[in-house]
PDB file of N, CA and C in Angstrom:
ATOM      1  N   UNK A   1       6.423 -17.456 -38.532  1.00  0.00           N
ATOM      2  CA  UNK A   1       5.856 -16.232 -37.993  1.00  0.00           C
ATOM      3  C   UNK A   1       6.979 -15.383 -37.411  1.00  0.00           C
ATOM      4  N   UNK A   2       6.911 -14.283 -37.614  1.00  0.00           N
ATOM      5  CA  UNK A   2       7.979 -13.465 -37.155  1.00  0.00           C
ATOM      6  C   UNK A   2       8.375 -12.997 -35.763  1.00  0.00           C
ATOM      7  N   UNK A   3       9.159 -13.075 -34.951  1.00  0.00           N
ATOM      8  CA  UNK A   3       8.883 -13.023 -33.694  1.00  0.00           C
ATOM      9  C   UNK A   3       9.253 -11.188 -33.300  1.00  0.00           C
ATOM     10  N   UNK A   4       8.844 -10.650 -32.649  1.00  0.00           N
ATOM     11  CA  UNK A   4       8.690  -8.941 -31.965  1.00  0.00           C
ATOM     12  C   UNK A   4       9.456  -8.977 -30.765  1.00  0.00           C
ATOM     13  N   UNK A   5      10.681  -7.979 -31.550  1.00  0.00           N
ATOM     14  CA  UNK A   5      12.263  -7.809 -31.119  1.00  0.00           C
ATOM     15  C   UNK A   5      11.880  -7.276 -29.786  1.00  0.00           C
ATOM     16  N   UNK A   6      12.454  -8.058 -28.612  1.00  0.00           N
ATOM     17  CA  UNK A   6      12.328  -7.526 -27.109  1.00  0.00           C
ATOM     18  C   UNK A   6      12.068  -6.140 -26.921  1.00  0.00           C
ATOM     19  N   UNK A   7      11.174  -6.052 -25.801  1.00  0.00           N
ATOM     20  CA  UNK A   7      11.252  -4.861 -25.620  1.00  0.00           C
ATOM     21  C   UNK A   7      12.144  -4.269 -24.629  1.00  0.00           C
ATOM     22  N   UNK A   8      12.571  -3.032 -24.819  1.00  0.00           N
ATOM     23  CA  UNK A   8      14.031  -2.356 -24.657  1.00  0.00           C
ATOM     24  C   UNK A   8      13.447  -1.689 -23.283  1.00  0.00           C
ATOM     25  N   UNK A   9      14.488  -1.667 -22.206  1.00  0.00           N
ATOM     26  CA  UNK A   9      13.774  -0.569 -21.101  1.00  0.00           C
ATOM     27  C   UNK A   9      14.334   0.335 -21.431  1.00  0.00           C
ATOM     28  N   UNK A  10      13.498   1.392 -20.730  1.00  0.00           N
ATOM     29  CA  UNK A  10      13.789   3.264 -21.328  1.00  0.00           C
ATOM     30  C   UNK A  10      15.082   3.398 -20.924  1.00  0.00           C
ATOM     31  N   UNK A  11      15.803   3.942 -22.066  1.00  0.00           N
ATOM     32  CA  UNK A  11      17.076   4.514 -21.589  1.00  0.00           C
ATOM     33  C   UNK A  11      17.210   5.301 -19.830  1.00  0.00           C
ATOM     34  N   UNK A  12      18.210   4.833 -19.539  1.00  0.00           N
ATOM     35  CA  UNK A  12      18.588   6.221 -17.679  1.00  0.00           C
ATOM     36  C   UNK A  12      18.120   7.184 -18.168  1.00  0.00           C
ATOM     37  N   UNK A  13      18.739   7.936 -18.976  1.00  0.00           N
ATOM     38  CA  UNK A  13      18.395   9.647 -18.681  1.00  0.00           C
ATOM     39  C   UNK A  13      16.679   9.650 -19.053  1.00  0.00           C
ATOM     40  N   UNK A  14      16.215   9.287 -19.940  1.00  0.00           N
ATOM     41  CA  UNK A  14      14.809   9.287 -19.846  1.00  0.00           C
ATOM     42  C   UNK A  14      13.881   8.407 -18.928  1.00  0.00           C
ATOM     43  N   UNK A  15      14.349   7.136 -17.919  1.00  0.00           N
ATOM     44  CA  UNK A  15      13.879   6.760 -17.008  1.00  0.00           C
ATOM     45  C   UNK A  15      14.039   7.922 -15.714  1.00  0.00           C
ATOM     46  N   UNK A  16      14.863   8.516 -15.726  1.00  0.00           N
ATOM     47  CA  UNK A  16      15.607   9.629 -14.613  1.00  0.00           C
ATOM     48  C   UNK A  16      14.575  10.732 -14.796  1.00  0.00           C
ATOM     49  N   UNK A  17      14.209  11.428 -15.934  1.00  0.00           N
ATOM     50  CA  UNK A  17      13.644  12.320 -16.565  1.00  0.00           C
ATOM     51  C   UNK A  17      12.193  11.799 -15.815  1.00  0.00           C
ATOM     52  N   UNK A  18      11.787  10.561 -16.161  1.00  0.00           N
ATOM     53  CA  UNK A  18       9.744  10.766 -16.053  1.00  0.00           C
ATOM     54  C   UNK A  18       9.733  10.257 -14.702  1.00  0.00           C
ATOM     55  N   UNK A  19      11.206   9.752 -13.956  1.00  0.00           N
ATOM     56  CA  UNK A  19      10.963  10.280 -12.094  1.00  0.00           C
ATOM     57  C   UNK A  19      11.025  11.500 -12.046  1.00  0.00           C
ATOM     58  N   UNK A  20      11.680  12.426 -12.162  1.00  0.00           N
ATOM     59  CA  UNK A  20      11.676  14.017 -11.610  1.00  0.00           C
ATOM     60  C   UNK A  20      10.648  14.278 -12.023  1.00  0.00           C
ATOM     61  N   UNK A  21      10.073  14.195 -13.135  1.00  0.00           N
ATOM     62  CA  UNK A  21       8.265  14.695 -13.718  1.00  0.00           C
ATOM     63  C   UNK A  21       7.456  13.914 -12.654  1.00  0.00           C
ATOM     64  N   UNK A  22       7.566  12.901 -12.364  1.00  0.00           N
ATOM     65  CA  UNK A  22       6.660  12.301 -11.896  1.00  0.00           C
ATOM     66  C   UNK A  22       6.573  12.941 -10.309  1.00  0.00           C
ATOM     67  N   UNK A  23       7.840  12.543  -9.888  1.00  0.00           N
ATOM     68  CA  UNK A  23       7.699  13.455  -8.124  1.00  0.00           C
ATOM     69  C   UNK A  23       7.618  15.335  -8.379  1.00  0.00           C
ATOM     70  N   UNK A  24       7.851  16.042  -9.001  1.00  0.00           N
ATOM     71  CA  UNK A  24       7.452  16.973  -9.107  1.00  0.00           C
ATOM     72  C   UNK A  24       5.974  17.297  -9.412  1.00  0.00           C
ATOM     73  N   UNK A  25       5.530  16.300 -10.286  1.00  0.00           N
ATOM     74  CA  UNK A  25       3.933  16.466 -10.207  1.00  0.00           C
ATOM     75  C   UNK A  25       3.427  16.334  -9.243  1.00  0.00           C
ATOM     76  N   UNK A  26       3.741  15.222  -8.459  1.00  0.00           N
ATOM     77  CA  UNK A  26       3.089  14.981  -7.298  1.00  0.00           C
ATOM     78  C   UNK A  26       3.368  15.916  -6.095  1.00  0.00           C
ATOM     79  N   UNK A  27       4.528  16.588  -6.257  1.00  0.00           N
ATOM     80  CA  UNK A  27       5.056  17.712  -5.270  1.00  0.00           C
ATOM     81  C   UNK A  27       3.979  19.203  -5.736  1.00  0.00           C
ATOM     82  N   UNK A  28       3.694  19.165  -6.332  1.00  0.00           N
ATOM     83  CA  UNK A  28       2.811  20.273  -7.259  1.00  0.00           C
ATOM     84  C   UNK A  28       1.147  20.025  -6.533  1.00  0.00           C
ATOM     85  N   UNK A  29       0.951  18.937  -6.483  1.00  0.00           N
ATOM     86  CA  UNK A  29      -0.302  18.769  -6.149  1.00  0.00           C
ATOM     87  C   UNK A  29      -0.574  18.892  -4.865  1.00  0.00           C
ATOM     88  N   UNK A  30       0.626  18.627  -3.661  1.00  0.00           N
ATOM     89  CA  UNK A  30      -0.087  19.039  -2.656  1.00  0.00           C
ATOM     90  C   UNK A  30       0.072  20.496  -1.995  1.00  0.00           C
ATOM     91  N   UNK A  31      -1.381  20.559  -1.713  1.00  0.00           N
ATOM     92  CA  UNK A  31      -1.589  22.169  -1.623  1.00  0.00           C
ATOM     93  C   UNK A  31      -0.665  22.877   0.267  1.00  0.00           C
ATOM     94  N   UNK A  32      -0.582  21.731   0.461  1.00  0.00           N
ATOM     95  CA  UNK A  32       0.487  22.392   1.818  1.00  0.00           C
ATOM     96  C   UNK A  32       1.720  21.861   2.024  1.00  0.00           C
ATOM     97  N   UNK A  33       2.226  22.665   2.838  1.00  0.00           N
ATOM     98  CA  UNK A  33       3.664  21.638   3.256  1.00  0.00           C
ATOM     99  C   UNK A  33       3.420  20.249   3.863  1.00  0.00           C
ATOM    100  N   UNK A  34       2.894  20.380   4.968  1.00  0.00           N
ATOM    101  CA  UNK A  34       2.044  18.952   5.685  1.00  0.00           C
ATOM    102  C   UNK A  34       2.003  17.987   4.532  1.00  0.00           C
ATOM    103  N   UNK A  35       0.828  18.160   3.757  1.00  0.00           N
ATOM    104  CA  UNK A  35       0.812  17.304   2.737  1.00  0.00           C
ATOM    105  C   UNK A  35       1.554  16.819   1.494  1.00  0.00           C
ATOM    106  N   UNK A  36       2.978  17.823   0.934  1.00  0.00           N
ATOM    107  CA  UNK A  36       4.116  17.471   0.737  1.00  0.00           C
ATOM    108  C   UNK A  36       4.860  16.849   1.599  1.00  0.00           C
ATOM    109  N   UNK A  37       5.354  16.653   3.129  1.00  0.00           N
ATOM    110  CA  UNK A  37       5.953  16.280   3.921  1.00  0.00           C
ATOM    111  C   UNK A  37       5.580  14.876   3.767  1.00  0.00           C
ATOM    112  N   UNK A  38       3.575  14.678   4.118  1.00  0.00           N
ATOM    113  CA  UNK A  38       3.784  13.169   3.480  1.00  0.00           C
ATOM    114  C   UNK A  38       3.445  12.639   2.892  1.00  0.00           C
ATOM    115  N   UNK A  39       3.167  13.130   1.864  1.00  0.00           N
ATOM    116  CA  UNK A  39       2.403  12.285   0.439  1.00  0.00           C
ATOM    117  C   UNK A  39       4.073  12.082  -0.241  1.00  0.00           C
ATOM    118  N   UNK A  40       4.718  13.081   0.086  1.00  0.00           N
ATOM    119  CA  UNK A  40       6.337  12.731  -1.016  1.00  0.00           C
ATOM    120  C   UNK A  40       7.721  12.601  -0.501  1.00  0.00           C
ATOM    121  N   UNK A  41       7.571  13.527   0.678  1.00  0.00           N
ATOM    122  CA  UNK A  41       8.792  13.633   1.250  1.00  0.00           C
ATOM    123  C   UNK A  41       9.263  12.564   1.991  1.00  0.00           C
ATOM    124  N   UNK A  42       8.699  12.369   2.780  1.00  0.00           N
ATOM    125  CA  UNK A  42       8.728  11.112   3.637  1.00  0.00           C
ATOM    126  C   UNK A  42       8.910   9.469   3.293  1.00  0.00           C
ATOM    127  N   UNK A  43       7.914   9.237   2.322  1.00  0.00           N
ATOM    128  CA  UNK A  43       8.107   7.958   1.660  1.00  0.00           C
ATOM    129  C   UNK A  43       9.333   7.823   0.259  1.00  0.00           C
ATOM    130  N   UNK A  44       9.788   9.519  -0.125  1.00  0.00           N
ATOM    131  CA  UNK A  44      10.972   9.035  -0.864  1.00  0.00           C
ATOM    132  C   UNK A  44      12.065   8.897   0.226  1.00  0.00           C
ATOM    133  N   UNK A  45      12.652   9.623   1.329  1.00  0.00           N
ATOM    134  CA  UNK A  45      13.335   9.381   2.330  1.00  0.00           C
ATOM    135  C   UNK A  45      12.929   8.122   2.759  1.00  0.00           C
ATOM    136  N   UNK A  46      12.136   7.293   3.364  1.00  0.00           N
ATOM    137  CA  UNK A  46      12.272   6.169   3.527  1.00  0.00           C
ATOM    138  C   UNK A  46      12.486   5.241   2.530  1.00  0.00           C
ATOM    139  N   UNK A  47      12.445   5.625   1.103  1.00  0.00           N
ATOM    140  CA  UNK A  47      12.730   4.582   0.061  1.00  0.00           C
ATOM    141  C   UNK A  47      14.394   4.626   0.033  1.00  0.00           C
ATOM    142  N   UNK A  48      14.971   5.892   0.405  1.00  0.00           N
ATOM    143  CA  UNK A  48      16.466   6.441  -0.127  1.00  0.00           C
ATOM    144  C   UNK A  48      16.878   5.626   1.241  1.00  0.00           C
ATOM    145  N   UNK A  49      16.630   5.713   2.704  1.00  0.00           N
ATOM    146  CA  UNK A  49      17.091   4.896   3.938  1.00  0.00           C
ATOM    147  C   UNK A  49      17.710   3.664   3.649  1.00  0.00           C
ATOM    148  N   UNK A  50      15.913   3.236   3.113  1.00  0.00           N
ATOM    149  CA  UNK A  50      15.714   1.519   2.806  1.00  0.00           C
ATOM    150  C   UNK A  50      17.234   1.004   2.188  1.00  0.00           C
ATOM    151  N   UNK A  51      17.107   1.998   0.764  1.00  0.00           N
ATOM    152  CA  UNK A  51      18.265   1.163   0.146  1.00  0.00           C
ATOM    153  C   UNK A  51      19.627   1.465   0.599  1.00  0.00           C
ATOM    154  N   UNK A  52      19.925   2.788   0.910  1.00  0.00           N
ATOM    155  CA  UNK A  52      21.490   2.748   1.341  1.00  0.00           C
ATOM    156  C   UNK A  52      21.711   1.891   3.062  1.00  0.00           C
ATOM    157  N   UNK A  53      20.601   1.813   3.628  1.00  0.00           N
ATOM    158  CA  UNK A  53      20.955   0.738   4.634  1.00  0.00           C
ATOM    159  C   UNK A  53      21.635  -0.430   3.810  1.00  0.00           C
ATOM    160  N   UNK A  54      20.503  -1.226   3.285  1.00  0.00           N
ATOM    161  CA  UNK A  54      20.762  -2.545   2.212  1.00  0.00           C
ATOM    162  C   UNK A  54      21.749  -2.499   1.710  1.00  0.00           C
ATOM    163  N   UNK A  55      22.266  -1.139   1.478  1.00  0.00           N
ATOM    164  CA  UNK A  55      23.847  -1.050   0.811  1.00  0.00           C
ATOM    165  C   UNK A  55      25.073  -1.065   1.723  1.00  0.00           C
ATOM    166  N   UNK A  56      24.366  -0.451   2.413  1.00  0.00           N
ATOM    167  CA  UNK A  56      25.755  -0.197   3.969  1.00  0.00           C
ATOM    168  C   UNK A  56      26.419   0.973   3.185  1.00  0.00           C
ATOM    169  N   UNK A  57      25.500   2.186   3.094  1.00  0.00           N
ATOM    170  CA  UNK A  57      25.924   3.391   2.965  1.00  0.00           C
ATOM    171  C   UNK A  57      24.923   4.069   3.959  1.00  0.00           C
ATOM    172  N   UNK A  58      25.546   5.100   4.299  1.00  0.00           N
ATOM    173  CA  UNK A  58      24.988   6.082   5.256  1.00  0.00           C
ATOM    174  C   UNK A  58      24.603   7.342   4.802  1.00  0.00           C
ATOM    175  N   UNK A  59      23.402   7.764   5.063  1.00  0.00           N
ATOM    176  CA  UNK A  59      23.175   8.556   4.514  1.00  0.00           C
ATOM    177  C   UNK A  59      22.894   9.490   5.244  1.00  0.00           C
ATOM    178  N   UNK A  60      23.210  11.411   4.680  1.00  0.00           N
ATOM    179  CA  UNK A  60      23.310  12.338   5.720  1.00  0.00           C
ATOM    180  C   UNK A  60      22.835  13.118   4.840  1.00  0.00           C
ATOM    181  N   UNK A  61      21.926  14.145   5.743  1.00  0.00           N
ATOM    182  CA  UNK A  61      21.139  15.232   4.986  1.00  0.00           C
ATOM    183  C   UNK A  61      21.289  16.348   6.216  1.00  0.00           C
ATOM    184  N   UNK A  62      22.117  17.367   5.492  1.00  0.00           N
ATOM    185  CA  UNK A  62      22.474  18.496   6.075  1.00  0.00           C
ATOM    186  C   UNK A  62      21.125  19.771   5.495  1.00  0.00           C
ATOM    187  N   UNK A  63      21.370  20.736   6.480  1.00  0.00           N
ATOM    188  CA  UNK A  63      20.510  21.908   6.006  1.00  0.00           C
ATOM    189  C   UNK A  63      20.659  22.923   5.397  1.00  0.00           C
ATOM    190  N   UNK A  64      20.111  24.339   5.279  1.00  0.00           N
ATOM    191  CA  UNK A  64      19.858  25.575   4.915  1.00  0.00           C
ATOM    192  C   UNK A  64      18.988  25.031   3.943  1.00  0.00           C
ATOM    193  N   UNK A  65      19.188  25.308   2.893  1.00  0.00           N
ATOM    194  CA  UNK A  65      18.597  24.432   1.887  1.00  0.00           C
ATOM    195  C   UNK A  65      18.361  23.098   1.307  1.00  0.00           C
ATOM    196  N   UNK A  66      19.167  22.357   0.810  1.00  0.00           N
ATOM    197  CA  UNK A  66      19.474  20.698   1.132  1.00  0.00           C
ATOM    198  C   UNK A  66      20.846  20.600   0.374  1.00  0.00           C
ATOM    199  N   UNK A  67      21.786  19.438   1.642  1.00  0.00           N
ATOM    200  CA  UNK A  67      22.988  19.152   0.872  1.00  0.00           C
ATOM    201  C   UNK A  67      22.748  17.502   1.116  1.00  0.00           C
ATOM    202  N   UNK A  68      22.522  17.153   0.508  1.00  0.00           N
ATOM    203  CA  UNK A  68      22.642  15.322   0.775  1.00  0.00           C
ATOM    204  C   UNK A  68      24.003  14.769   0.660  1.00  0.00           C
ATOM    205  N   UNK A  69      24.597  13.645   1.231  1.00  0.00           N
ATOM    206  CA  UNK A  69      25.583  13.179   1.277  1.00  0.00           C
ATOM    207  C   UNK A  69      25.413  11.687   1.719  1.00  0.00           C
ATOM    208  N   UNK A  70      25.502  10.470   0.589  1.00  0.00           N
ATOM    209  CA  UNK A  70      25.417   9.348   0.545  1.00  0.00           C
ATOM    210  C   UNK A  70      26.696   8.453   0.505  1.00  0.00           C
ATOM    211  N   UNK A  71      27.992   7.959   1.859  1.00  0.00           N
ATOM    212  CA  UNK A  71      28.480   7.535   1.916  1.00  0.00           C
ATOM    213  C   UNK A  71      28.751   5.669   2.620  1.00  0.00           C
ATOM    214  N   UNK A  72      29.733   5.871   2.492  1.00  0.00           N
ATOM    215  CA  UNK A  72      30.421   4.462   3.822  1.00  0.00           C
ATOM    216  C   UNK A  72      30.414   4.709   4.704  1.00  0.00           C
ATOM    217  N   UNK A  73      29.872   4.088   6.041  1.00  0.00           N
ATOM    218  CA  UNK A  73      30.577   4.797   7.331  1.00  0.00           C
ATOM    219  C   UNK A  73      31.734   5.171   7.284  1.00  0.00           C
ATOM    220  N   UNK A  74      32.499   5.118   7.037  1.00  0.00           N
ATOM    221  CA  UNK A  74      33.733   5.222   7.271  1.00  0.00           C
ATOM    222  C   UNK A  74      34.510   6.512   6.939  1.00  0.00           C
ATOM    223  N   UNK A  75      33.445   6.946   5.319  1.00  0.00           N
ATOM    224  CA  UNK A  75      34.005   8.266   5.169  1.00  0.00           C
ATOM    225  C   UNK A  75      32.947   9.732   5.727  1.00  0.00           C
ATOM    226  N   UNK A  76      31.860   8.940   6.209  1.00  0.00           N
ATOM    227  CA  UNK A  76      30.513   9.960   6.733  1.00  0.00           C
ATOM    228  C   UNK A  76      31.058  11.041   7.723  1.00  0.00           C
ATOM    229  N   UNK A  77      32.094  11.138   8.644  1.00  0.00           N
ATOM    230  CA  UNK A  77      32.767  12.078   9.601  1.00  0.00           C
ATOM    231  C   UNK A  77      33.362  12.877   8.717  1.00  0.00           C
ATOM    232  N   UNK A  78      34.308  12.502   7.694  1.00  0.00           N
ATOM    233  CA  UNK A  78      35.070  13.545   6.425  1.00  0.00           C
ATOM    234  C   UNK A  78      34.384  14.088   6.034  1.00  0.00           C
ATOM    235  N   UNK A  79      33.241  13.596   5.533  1.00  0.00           N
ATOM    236  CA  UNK A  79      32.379  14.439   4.537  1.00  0.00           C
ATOM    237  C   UNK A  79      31.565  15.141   5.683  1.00  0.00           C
ATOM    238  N   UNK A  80      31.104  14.658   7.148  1.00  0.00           N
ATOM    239  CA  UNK A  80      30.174  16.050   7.529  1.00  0.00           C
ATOM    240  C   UNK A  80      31.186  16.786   7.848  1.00  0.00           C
ATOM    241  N   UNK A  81      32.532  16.354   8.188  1.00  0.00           N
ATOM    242  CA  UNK A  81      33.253  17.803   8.417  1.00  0.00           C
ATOM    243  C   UNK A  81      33.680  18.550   7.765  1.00  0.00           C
ATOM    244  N   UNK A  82      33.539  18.159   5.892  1.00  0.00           N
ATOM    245  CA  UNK A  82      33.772  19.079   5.177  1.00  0.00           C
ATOM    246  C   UNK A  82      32.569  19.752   4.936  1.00  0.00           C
ATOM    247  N   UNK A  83      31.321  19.368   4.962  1.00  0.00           N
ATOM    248  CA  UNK A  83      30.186  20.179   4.793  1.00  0.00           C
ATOM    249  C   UNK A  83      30.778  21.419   6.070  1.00  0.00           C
ATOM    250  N   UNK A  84      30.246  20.439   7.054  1.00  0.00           N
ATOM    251  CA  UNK A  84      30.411  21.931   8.481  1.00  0.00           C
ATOM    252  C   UNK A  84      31.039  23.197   8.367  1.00  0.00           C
ATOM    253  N   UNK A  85      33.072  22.493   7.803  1.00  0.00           N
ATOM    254  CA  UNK A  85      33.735  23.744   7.600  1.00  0.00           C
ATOM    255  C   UNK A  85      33.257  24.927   6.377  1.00  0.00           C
ATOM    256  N   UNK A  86      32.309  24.210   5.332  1.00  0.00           N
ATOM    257  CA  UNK A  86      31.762  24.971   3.608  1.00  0.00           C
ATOM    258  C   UNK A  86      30.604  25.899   4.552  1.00  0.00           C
ATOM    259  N   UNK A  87      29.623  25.561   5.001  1.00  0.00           N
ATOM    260  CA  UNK A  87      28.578  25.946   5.865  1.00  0.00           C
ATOM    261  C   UNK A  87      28.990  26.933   6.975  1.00  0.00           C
ATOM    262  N   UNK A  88      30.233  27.204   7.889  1.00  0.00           N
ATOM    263  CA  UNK A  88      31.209  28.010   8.575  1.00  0.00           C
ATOM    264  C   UNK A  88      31.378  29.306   7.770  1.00  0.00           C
ATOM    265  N   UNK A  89      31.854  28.516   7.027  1.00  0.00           N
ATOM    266  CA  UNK A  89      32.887  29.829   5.974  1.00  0.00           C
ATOM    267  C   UNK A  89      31.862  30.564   5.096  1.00  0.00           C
ATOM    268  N   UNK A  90      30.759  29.922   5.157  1.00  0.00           N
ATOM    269  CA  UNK A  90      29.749  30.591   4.290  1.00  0.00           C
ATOM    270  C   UNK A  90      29.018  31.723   4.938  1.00  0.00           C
ATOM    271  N   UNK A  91      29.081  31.241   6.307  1.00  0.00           N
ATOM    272  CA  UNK A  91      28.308  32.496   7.404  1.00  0.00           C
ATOM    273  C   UNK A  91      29.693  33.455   7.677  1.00  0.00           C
ATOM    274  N   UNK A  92      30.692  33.494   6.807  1.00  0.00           N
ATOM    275  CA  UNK A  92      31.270  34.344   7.544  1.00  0.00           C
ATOM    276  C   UNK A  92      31.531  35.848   6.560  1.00  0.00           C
TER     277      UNK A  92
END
């Protein structure tokens, strides 16, 4: 009997692809901010915490719009002070 060649997991870029569809749908559906804040926002930030704790990366989320920055402790002061000075020079 012939045996049925493993099945393959979806390539990255198309596993990558039907997350952004998938949280954008769900970002689509809720009709307020409130309910974006926590039907999506919140529980992907605590999923993104979860793991860069587990990693012993630190993770920093600057504003205006969003700049994320997922490091080592070690380099997390470089990188917010290069955000700060980009964010400076931008108001000027």
């Amino acid at each position: 009997m012939p045996r049925k060649p493993p099945r393959r997991h979806p390539k990255p870029r198309k596993a990558a692809e039907e997350l952004r569809a998938e949280l954008q749908r769900r970002m689509a559906a809720c009709e307020t901010a409130d309910a974006l804040n926590d039907q999506v926002i919140v529980p992907f930030i605590l999923a993104l915490e979860a793991t860069c704790a587990a990693r012993g990366y630190l993770l920093n989320i600057y504003g205006e719009r969003s700049n994320l920055a997922v490091s080592s402790a070690e380099r997390a002061e470089v990188i917010y002070q290069l955000i700060e000075d980009y964010l400076d020079a931008a108001d000027q």
